[in-house]
Protein backbone atom coordinates (compact mmCIF):
# COMPACT_ATOMS: atom_id res chain seq x y z
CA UNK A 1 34.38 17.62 20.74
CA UNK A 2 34.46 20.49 17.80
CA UNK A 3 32.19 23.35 18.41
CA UNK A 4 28.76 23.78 16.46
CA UNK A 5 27.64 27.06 16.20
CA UNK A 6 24.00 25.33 15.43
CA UNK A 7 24.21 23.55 18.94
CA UNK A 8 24.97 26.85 20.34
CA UNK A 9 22.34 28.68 18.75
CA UNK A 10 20.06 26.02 19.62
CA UNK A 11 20.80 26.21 23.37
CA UNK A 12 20.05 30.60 23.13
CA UNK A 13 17.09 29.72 21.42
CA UNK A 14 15.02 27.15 23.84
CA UNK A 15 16.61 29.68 26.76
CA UNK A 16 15.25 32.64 24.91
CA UNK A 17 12.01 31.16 24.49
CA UNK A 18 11.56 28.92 27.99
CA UNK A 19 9.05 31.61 29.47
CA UNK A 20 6.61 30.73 26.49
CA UNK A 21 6.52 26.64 26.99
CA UNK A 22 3.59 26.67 29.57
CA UNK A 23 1.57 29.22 27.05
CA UNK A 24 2.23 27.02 23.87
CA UNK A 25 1.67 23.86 26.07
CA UNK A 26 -1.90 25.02 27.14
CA UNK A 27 -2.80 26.17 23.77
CA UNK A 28 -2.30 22.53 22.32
CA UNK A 29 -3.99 20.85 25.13
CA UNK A 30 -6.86 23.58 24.13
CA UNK A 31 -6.45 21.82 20.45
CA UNK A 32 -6.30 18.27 21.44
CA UNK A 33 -2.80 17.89 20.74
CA UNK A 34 -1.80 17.61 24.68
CA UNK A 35 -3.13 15.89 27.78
CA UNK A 36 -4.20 18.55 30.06
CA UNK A 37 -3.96 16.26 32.72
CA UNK A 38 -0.30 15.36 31.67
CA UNK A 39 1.53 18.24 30.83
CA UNK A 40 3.41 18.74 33.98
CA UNK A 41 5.25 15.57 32.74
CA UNK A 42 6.46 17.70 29.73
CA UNK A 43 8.56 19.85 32.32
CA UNK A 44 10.30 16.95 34.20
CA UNK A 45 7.98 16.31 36.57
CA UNK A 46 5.97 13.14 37.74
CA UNK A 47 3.65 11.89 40.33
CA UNK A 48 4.93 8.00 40.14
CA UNK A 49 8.47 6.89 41.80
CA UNK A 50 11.02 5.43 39.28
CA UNK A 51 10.91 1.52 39.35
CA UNK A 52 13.65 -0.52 41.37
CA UNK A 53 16.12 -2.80 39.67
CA UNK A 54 17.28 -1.98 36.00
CA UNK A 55 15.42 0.68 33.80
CA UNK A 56 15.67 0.69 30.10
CA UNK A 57 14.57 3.82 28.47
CA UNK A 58 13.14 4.32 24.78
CA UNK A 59 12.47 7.49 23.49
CA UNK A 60 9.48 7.63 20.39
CA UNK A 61 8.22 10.10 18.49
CA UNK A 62 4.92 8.74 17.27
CA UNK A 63 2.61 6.04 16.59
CA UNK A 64 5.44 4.06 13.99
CA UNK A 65 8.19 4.47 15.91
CA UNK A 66 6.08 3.52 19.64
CA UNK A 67 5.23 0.02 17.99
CA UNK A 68 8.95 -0.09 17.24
CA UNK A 69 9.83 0.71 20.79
CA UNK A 70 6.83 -1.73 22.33
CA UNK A 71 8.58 -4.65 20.11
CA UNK A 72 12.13 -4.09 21.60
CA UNK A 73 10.07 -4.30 24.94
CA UNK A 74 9.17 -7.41 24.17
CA UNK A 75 11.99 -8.78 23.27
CA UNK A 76 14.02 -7.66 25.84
CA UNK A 77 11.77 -8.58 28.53
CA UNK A 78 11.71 -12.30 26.94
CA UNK A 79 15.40 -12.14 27.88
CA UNK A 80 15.59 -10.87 30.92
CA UNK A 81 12.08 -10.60 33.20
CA UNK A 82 13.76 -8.33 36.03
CA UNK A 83 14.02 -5.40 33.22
CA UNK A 84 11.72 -2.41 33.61
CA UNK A 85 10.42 -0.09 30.80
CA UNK A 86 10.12 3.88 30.38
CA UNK A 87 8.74 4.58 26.97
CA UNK A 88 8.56 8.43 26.19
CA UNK A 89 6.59 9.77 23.38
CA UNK A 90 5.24 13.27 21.99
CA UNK A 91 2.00 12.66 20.84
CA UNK A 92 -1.64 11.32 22.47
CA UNK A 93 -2.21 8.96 19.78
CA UNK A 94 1.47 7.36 20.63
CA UNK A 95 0.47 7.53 24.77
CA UNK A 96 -2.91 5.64 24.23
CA UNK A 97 -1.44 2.83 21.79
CA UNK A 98 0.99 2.21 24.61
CA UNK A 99 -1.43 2.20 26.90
CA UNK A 100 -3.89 -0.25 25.19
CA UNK A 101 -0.59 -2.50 24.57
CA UNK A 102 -0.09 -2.23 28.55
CA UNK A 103 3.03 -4.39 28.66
CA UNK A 104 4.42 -6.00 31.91
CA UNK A 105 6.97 -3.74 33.79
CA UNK A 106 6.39 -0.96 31.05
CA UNK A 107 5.27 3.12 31.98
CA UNK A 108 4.59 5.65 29.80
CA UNK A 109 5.29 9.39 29.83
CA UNK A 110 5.44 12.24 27.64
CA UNK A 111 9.06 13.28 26.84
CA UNK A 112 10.16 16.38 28.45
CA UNK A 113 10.61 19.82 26.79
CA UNK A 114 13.87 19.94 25.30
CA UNK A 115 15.12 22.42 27.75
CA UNK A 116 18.02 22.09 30.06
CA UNK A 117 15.91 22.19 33.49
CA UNK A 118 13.61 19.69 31.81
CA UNK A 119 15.72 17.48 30.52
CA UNK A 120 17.58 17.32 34.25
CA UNK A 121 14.84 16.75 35.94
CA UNK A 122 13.58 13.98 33.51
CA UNK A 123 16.78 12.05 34.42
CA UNK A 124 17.21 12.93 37.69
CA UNK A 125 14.02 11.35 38.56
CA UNK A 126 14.00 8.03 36.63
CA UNK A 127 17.73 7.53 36.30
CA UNK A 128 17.68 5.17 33.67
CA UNK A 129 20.66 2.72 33.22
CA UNK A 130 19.89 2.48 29.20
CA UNK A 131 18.90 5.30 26.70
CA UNK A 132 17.60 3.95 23.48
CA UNK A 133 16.43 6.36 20.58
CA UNK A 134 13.90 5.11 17.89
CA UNK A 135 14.46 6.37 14.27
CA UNK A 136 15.09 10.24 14.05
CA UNK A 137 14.37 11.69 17.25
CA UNK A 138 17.71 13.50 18.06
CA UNK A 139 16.47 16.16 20.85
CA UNK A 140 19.73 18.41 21.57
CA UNK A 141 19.30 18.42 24.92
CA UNK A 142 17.76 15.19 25.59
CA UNK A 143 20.79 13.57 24.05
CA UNK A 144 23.46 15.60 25.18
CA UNK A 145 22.09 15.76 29.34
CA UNK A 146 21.62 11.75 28.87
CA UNK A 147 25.32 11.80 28.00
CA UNK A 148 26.26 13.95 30.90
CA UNK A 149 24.58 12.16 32.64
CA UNK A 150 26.44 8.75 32.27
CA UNK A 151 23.19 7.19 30.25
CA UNK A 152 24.52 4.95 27.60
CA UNK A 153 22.63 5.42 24.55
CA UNK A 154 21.79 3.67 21.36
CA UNK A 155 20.21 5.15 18.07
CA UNK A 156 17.99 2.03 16.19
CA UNK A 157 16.28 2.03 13.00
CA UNK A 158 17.77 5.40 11.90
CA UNK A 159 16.10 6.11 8.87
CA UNK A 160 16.10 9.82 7.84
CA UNK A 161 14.42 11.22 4.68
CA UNK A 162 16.67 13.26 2.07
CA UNK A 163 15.43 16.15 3.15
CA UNK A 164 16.25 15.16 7.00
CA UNK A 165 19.68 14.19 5.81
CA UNK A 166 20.21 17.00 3.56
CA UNK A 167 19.99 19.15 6.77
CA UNK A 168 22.65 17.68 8.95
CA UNK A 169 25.14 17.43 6.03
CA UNK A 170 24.62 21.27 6.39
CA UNK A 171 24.98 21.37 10.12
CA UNK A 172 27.56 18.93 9.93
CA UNK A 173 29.41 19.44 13.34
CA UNK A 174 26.04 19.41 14.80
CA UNK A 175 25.42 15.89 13.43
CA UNK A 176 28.70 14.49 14.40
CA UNK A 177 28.58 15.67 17.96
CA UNK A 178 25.21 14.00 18.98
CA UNK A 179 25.18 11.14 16.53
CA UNK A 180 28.79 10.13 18.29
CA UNK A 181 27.00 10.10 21.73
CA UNK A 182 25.62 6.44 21.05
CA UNK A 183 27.10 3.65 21.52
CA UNK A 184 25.15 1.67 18.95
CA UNK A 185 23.91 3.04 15.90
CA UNK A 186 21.75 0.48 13.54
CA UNK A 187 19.99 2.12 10.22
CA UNK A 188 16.99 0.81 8.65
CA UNK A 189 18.25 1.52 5.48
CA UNK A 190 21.63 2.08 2.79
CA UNK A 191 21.17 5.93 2.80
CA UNK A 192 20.70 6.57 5.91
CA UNK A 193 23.64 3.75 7.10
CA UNK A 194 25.92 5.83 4.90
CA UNK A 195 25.13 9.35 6.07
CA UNK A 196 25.23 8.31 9.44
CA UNK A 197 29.03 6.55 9.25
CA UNK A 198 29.77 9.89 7.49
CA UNK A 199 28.80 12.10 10.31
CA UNK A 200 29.98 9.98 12.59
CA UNK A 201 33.45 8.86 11.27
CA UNK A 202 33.05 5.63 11.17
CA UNK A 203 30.60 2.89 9.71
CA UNK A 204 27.21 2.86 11.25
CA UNK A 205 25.47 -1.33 11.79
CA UNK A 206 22.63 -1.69 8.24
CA UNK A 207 20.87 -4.63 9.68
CA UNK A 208 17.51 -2.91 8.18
CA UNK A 209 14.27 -1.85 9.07
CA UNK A 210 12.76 -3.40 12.08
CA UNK A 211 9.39 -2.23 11.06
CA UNK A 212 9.76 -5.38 8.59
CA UNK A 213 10.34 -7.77 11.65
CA UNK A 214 7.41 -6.84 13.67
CA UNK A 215 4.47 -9.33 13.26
CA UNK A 216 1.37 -8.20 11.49
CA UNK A 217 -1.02 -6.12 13.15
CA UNK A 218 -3.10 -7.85 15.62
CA UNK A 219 -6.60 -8.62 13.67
CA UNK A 220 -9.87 -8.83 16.14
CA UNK A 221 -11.58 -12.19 15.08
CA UNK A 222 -14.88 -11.20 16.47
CA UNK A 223 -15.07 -7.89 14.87
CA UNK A 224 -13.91 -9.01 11.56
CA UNK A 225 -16.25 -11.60 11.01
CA UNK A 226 -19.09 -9.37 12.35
CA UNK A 227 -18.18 -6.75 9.80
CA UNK A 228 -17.23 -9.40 7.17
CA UNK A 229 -21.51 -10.50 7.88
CA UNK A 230 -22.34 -7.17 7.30
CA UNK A 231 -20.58 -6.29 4.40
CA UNK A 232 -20.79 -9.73 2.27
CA UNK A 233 -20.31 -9.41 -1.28
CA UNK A 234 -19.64 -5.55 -1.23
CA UNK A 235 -17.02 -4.47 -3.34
CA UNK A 236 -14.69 -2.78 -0.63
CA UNK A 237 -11.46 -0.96 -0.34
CA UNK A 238 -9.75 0.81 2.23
CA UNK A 239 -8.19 4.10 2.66
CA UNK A 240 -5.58 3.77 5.79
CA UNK A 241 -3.68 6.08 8.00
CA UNK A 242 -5.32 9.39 5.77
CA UNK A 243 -4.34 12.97 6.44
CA UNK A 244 -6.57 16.05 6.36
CA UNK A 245 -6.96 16.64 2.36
CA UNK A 246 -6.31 13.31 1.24
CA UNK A 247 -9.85 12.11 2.66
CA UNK A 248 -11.51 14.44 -0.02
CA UNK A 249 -8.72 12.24 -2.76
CA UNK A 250 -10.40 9.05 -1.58
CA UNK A 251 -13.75 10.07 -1.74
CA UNK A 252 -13.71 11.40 -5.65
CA UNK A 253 -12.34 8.21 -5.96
CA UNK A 254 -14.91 6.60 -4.40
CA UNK A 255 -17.40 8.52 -6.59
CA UNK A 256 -15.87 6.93 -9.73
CA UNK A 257 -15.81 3.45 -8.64
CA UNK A 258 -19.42 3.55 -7.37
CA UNK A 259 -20.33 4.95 -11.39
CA UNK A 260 -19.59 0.18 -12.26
CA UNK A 261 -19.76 -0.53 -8.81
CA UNK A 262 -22.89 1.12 -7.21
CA UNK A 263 -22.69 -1.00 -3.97
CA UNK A 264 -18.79 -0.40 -3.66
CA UNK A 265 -17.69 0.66 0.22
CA UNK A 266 -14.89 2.56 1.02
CA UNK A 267 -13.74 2.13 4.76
CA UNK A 268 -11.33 5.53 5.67
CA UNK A 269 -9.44 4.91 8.56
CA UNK A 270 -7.61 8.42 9.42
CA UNK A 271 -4.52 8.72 11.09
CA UNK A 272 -5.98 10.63 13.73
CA UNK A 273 -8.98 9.09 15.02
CA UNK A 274 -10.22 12.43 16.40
CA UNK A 275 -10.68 13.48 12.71
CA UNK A 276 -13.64 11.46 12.73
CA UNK A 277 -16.48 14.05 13.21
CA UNK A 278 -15.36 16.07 10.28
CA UNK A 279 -14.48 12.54 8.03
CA UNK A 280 -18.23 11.76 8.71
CA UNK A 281 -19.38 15.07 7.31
CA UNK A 282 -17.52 14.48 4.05
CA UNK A 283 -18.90 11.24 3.57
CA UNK A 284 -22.25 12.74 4.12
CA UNK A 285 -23.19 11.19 7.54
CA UNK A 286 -21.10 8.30 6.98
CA UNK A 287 -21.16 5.73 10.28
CA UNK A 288 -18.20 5.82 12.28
CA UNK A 289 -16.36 2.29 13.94
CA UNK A 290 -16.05 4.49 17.49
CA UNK A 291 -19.60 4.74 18.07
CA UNK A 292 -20.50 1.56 17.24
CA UNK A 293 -22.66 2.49 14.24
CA UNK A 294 -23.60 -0.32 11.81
CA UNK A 295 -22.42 -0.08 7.92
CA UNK A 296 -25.83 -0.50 6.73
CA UNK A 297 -26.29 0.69 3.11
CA UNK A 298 -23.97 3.33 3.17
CA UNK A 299 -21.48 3.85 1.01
CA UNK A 300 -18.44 5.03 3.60
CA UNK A 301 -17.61 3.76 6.68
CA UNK A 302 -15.50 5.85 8.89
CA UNK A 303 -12.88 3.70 11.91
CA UNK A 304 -11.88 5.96 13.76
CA UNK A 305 -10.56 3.80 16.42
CA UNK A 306 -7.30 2.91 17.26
CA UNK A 307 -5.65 -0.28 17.43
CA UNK A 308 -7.88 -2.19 15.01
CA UNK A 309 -6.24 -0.90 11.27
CA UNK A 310 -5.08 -4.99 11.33
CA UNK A 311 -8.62 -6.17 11.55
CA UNK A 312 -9.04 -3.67 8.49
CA UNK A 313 -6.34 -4.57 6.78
CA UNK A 314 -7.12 -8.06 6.75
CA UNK A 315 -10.92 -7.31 5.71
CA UNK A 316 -9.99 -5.43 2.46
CA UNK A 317 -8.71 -6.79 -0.51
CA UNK A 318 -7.05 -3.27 -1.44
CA UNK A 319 -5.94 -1.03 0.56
CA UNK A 320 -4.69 2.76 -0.06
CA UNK A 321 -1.62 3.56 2.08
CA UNK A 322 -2.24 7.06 2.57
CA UNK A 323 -0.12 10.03 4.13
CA UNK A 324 0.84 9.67 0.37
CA UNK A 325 -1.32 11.54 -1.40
CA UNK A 326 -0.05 15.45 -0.88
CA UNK A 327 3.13 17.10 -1.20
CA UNK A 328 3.75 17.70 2.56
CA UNK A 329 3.36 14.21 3.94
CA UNK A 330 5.72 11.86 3.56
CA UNK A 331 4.25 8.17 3.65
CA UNK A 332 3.30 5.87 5.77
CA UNK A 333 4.43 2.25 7.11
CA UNK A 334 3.57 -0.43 3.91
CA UNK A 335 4.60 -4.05 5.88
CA UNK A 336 1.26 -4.11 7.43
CA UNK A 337 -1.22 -4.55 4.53
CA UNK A 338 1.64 -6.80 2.74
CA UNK A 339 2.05 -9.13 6.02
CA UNK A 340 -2.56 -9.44 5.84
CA UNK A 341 -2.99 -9.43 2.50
CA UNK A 342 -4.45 -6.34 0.76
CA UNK A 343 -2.59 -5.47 -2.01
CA UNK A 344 -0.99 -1.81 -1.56
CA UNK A 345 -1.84 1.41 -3.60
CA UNK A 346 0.70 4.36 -2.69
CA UNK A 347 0.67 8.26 -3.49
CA UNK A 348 3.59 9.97 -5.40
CA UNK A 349 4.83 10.91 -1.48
CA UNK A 350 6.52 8.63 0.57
CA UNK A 351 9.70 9.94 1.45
CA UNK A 352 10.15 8.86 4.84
CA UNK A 353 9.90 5.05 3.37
CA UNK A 354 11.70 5.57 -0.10
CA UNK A 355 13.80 2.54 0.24
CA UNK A 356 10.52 0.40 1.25
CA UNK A 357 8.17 1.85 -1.78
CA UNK A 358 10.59 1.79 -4.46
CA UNK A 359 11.35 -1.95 -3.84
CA UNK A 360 7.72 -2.93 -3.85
CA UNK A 361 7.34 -1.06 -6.63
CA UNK A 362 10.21 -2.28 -8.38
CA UNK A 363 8.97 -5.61 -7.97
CA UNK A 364 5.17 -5.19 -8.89
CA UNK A 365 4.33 -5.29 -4.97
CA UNK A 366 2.71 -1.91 -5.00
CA UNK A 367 1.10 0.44 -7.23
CA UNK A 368 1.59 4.32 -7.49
CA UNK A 369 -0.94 6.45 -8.13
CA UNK A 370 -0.96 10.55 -8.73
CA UNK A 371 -4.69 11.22 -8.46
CA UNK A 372 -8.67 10.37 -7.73
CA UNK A 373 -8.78 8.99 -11.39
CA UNK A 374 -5.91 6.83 -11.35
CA UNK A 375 -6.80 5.91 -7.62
CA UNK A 376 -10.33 4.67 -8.79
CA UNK A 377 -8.42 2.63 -11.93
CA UNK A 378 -6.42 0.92 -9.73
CA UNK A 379 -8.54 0.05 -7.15
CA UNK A 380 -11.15 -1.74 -9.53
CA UNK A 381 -8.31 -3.39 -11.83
CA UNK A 382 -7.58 -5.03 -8.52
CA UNK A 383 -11.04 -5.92 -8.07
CA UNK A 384 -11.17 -7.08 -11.47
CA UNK A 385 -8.65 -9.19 -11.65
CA UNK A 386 -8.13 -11.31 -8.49
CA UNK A 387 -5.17 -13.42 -9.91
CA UNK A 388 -3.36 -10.38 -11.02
CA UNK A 389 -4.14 -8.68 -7.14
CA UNK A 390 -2.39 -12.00 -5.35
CA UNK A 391 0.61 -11.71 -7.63
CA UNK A 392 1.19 -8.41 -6.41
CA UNK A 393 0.46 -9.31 -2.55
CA UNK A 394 2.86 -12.30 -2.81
CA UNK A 395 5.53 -9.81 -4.19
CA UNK A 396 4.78 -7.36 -1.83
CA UNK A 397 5.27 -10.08 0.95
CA UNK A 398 8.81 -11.22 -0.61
CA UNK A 399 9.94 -8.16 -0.90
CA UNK A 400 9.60 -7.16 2.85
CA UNK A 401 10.68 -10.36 3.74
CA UNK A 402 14.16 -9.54 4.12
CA UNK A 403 16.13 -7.95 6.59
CA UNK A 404 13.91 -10.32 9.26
CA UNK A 405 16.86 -10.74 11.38
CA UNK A 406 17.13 -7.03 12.48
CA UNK A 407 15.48 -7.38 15.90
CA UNK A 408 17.35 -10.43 16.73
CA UNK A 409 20.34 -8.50 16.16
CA UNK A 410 19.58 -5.11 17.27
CA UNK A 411 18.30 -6.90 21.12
CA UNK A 412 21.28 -8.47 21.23
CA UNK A 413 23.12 -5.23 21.18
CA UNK A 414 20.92 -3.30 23.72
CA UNK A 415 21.43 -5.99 25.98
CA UNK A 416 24.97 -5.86 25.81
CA UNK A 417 24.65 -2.22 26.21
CA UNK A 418 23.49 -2.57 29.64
CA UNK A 419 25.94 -1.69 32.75
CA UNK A 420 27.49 -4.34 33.65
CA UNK A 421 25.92 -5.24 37.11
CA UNK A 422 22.37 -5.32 35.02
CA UNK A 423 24.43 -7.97 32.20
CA UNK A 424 25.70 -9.97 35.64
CA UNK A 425 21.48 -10.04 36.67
CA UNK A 426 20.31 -10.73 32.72
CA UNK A 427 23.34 -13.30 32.34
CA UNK A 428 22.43 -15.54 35.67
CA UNK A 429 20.96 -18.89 35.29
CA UNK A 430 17.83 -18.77 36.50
């Protein structure tokens, strides 16, 4: 393999700065960004024994890509029951949506510190006989020790904004050397496909983005039609997956709608559900979904739960896809409200779902908005004018409607990724 200087200088740098991890560590569990209770897990170390029999690992960075990696669980485990599960995330928000999924045969840790001695501690203890990285995740060490370590490895749904791509065309021997550690390589979308087979010297699998496969968020009958009682004939919208600045967006949108629609409700549902408190003050006391307060009169409702955005989605005829609205994010996840219904208003600032955006867009699925004025004006045309609102939701849901066969495919891979003694197990009649 050719040298990269950036590898190299990589390596110095997490050596250099080792000392610090427990310090920075603490301070983020001080923040609510860690688990206290956890964070020996982020330096290789674990209190439960690695499972028996076969042991498929998926690495995740978040909340997107962990519902990616829980429906690859699935799947695989409808093929082959003996399989165990390691899922490994960096977030809390990621560890507790796995853990409210609790799937059969399926643990959850936080992903080591991407440090040498982590990383060889991480494998030495589970040993797993499959590697399987979600999206954009490429850890130096993680990748390369997994390698060393005889882990086959597969990269699915690569999908890497310009600027993500921009930077390994400019570390390009750093690219090529861990992106031609998998075995497998399947991209969600063109760009990415192409920049991949670049780095990698040779043509990388576009069977698209399995974030269109998954089925729609799971929707809470109970809680829907309670809230649907309580609501009735409110003029509602939602703002979904919102960031830190863009809840103040939503509300001076809000503010505007209620000016023709004085008994309009906005639901915000951030992307952090600890945001909450602080959400609550904006909306001037507004009632929040995690502690069980009733809508009432007020104008803002606040769910700041996790695991019920479906239930939400299917409740509200529009629905903001936020993480849109500010320079610095970069979009969030638009299948969902297409797949239940609410037709889809986007920020200028989706980047890390270009391909998805432009097509809805491009096919009146989706409206794109630049501010709290034009935000407002496209909520209420929707509200306005309800055959004009399902025309865009049935676009919406055409448009995503293709590349359906990517989980099919990509499962079939993994599986035949496996070592073959695990294959012999999976292929056995039963």
């Amino acid at each position: 393999m050719s040298f990269s200087p950036v590898l190299a200088a990589y390596g110095a740098a997490t050596a250099l700065l080792g000392p610090f991890a427990s310090i920075w560590l603490t301070l983020r569990a001080n923040n609510g960004r860690e688990d206290s209770a956890r964070l020996q897990e982020r330096f290789g170390r674990y209190l439960s024994a690695r499972p028996t029999g076969p042991l498929v690992w998926l690495h995740a960075a978040s909340v997107g890509e962990s519902g990616v990696a829980l429906q690859l669980i699935e799947a695989m485990s409808a093929r082959d029951p003996a399989l165990s599960f390691l899922i490994t995330t960096g977030t809390r928000t990621s560890a507790e949506m796995v853990a409210k999924r609790n799937l059969p045969r399926t643990r959850h840790v936080f992903a080591p510190l991407d440090r040498r001695d982590a990383v060889r501690r991480f494998l030495r203890h589970w040993r797993p006989d499959l590697g399987v990285f979600v999206e954009s995740e490429l850890w130096p060490h993680l990748i390369l020790g997994a390698e060393a370590a005889g882990v086959g490895l597969a990269l699915v749904n690569a999908r890497m904004s310009p600027g993500t791509l921009r930077r390994w065309r400019a570390w390009h021997a750093a690219g090529a050397r861990l992106l031609r550690t998998f075995a497998f390589v399947s991209a969600a979308d063109q760009r990415t496909a192409e920049a991949v087979a670049h780095l990698r010297g040779e043509p990388a699998a576009m069977l698209g983005n399995l974030k269109l496969a998954a089925p729609p968020p799971r929707i809470d009958p109970g809680l829907r039609a309670s809230l649907a009682a309580e609501i009735g004939q409110r003029p509602l919208w939602l703002a979904a997956s919102t960031h830190a600045g863009e809840d103040e967006i939503a509300l001076a949108a809000h503010a505007r709608l209620r000016l023709n629609h004085p008994r309009a409700l906005l639901i915000i549902a951030p992307r952090h559900p600890e945001r909450g408190v602080a959400i609550a003050a904006l909306g001037g006391g507004a009632p929040r979904r995690s502690l069980a307060d009733k809508i009432g009169d007020a104008s803002v409702f606040v769910a700041d739960t996790m695991g019920e955005l479906g239930t939400f989605y299917d409740l509200a005829p529009v629905a903001l896809v936020a993480g849109s609205l500010l320079p610095h994010l970069k979009g969030h996840n638009p299948s969902e409200p297409a797949k239940l219904g609410a037709a889809i208003v986007t920020g200028p600032y989706y980047e890390s779902f270009e391909d998805l955006f432009q097509s809805l867009i491009n096919a009146d699925g989706a409206v794109k908005v630049s501010n709290d004025g034009d935000l407002a004006l496209a909520v209420s045309r929707f509200w306005e004018d309800a055959p004009a609102r399902q025309r865009y939701v049935e676009a919406a849901r055409a448009a995503l409607a293709k590349g359906a066969n990517a989980l099919e495919e990509t499962v079939a891979r993994l599986m035949g990724l496996l070592p073959a003694p695990v294959r012999s197990q999976t292929d056995a009649p039963a």
